[in-house]
N, C-alpha and C. Protein backbone atom coordinates (compact mmCIF):
# COMPACT_ATOMS: atom_id res chain seq x y z
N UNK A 1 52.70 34.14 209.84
CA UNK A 1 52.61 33.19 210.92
C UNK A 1 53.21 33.75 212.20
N UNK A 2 54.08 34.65 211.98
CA UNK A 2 54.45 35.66 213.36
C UNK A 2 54.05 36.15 213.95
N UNK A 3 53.02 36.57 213.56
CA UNK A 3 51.60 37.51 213.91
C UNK A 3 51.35 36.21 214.70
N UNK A 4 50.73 35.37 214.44
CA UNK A 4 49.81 34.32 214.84
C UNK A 4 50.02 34.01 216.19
N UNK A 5 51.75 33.71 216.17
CA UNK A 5 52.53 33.15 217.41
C UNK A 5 52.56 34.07 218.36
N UNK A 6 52.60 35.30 217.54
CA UNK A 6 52.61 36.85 218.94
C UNK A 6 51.51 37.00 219.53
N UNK A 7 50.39 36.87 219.17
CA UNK A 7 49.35 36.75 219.35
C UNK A 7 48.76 35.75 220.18
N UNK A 8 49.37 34.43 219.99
CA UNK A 8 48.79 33.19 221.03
C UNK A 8 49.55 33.46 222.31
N UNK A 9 51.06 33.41 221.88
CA UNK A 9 51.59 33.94 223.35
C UNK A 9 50.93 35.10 224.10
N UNK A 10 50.79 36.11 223.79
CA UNK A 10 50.30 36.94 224.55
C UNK A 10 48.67 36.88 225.24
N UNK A 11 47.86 35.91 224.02
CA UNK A 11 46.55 35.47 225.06
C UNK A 11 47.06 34.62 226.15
N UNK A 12 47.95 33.54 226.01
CA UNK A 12 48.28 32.86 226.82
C UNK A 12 48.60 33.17 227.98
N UNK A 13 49.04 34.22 228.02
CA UNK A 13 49.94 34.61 229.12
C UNK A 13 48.64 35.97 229.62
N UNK A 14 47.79 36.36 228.86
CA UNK A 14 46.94 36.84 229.78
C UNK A 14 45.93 35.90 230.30
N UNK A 15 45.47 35.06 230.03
CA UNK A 15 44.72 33.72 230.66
C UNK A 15 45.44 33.26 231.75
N UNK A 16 46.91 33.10 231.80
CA UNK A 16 47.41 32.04 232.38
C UNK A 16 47.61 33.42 234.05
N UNK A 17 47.25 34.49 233.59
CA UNK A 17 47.84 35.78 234.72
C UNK A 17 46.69 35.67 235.59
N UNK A 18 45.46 34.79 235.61
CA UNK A 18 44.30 34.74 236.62
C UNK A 18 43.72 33.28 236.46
N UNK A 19 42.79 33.32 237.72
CA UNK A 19 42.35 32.03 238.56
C UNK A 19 40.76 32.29 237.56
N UNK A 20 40.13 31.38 236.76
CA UNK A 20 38.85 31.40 236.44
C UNK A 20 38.07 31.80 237.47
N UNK A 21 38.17 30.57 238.50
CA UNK A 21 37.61 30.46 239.48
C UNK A 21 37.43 31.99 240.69
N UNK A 22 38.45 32.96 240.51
CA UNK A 22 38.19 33.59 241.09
C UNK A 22 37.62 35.50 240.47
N UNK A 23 37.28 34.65 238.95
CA UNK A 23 36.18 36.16 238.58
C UNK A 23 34.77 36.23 238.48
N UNK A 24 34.52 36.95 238.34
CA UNK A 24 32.89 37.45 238.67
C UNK A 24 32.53 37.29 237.29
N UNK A 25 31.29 37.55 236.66
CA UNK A 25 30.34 36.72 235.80
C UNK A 25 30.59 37.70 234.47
N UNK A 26 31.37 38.28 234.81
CA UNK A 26 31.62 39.42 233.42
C UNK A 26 33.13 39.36 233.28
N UNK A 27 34.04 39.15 234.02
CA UNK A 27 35.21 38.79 233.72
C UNK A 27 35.51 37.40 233.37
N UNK A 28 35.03 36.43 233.75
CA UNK A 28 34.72 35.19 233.22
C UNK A 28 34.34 35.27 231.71
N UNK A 29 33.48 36.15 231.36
CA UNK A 29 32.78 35.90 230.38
C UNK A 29 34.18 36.21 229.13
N UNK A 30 35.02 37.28 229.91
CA UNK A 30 35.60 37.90 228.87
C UNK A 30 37.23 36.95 228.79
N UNK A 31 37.42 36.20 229.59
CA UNK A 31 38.61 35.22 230.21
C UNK A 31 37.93 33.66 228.92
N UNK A 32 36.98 33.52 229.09
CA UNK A 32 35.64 32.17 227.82
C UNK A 32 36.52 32.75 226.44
N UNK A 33 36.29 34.29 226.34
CA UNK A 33 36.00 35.01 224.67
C UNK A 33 37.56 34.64 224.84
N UNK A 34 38.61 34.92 225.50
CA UNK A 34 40.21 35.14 225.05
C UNK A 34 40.01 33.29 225.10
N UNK A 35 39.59 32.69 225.78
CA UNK A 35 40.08 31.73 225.42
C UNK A 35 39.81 31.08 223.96
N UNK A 36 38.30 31.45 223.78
CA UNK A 36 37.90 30.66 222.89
C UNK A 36 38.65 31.37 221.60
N UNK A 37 39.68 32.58 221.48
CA UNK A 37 40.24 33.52 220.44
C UNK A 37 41.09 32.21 220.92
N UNK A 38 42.24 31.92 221.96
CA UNK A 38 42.94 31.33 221.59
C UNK A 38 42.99 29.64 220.68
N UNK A 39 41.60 29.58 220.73
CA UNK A 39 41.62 28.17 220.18
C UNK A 39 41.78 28.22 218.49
N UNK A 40 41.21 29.46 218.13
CA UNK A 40 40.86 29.78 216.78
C UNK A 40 41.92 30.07 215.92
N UNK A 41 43.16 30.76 217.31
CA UNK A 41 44.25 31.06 217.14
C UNK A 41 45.32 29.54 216.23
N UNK A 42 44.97 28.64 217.81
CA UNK A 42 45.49 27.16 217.19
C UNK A 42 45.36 26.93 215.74
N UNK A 43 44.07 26.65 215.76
CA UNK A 43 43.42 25.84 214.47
C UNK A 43 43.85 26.82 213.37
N UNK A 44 44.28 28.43 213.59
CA UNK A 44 44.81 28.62 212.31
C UNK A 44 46.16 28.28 212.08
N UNK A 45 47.04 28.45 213.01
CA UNK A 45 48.44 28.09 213.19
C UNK A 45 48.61 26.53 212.54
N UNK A 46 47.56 25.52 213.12
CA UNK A 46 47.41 24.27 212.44
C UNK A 46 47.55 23.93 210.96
N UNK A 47 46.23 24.60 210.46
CA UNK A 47 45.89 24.86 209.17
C UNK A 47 47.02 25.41 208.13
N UNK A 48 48.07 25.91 209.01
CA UNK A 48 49.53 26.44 207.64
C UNK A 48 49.88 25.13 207.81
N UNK A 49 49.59 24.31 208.76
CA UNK A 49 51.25 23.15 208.95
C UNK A 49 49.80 22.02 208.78
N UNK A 50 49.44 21.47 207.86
CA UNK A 50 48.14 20.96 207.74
C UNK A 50 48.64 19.42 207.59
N UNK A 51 50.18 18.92 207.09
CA UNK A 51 50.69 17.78 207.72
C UNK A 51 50.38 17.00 209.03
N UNK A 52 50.41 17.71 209.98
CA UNK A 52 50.43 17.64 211.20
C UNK A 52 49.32 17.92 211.92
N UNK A 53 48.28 18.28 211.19
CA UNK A 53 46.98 18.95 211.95
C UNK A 53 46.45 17.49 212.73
N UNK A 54 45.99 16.55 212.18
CA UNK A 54 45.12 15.86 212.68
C UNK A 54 45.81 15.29 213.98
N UNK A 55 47.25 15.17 214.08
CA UNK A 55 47.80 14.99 215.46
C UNK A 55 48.09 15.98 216.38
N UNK A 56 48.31 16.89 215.81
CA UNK A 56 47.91 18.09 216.76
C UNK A 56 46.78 18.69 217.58
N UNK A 57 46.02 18.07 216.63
CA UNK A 57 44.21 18.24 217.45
C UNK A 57 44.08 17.65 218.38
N UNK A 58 44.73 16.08 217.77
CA UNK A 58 44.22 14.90 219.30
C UNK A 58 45.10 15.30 220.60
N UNK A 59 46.47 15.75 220.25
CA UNK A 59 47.28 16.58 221.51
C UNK A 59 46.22 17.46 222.06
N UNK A 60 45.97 18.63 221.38
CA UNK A 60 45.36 19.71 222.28
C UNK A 60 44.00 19.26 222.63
N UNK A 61 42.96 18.77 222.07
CA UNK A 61 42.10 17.96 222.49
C UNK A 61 42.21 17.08 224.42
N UNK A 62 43.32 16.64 224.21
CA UNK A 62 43.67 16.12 225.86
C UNK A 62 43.94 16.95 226.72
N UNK A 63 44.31 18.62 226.23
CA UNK A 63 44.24 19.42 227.10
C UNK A 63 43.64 20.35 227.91
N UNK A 64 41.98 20.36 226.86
CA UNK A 64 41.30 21.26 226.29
C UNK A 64 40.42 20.90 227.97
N UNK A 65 39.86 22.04 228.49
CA UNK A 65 39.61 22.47 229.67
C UNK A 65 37.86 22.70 229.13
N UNK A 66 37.21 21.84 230.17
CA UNK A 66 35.52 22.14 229.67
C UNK A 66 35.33 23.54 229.89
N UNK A 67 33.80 23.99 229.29
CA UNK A 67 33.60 25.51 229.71
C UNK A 67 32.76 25.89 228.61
């Protein structure tokens, strides 16, 4: 699960290091792929703690950014 967490932090923090809005149609594309790694990231992190999943979804769900 350490892996997991090292791993989300560090997409996070490369997502969070640029403006969507200000890349071109191939860096966008590749800013979509890290994001959509980070979601996959979640739902596995979820899936160990599976108590808690279904409220955890509806949290990140309210955060979740169209695209």
């Amino acid at each position: 699960m350490n892996d997991l967490q090292l791993a989300l932090r560090e997409a996070l923090a490369a997502t969070q290091e640029c403006n969507p809005a200000d890349l071109d149609a191939g860096d966008l594309e590749l800013w979509h792929l890290c994001d959509r790694r980070i979601e996959q990231i979640i739902e596995a992190l979820i899936a160990g703690h599976d108590e808690c999943g279904p409220a955890a979804r509806a949290i990140l769900a309210r955060f979740r950014l169209p695209g």
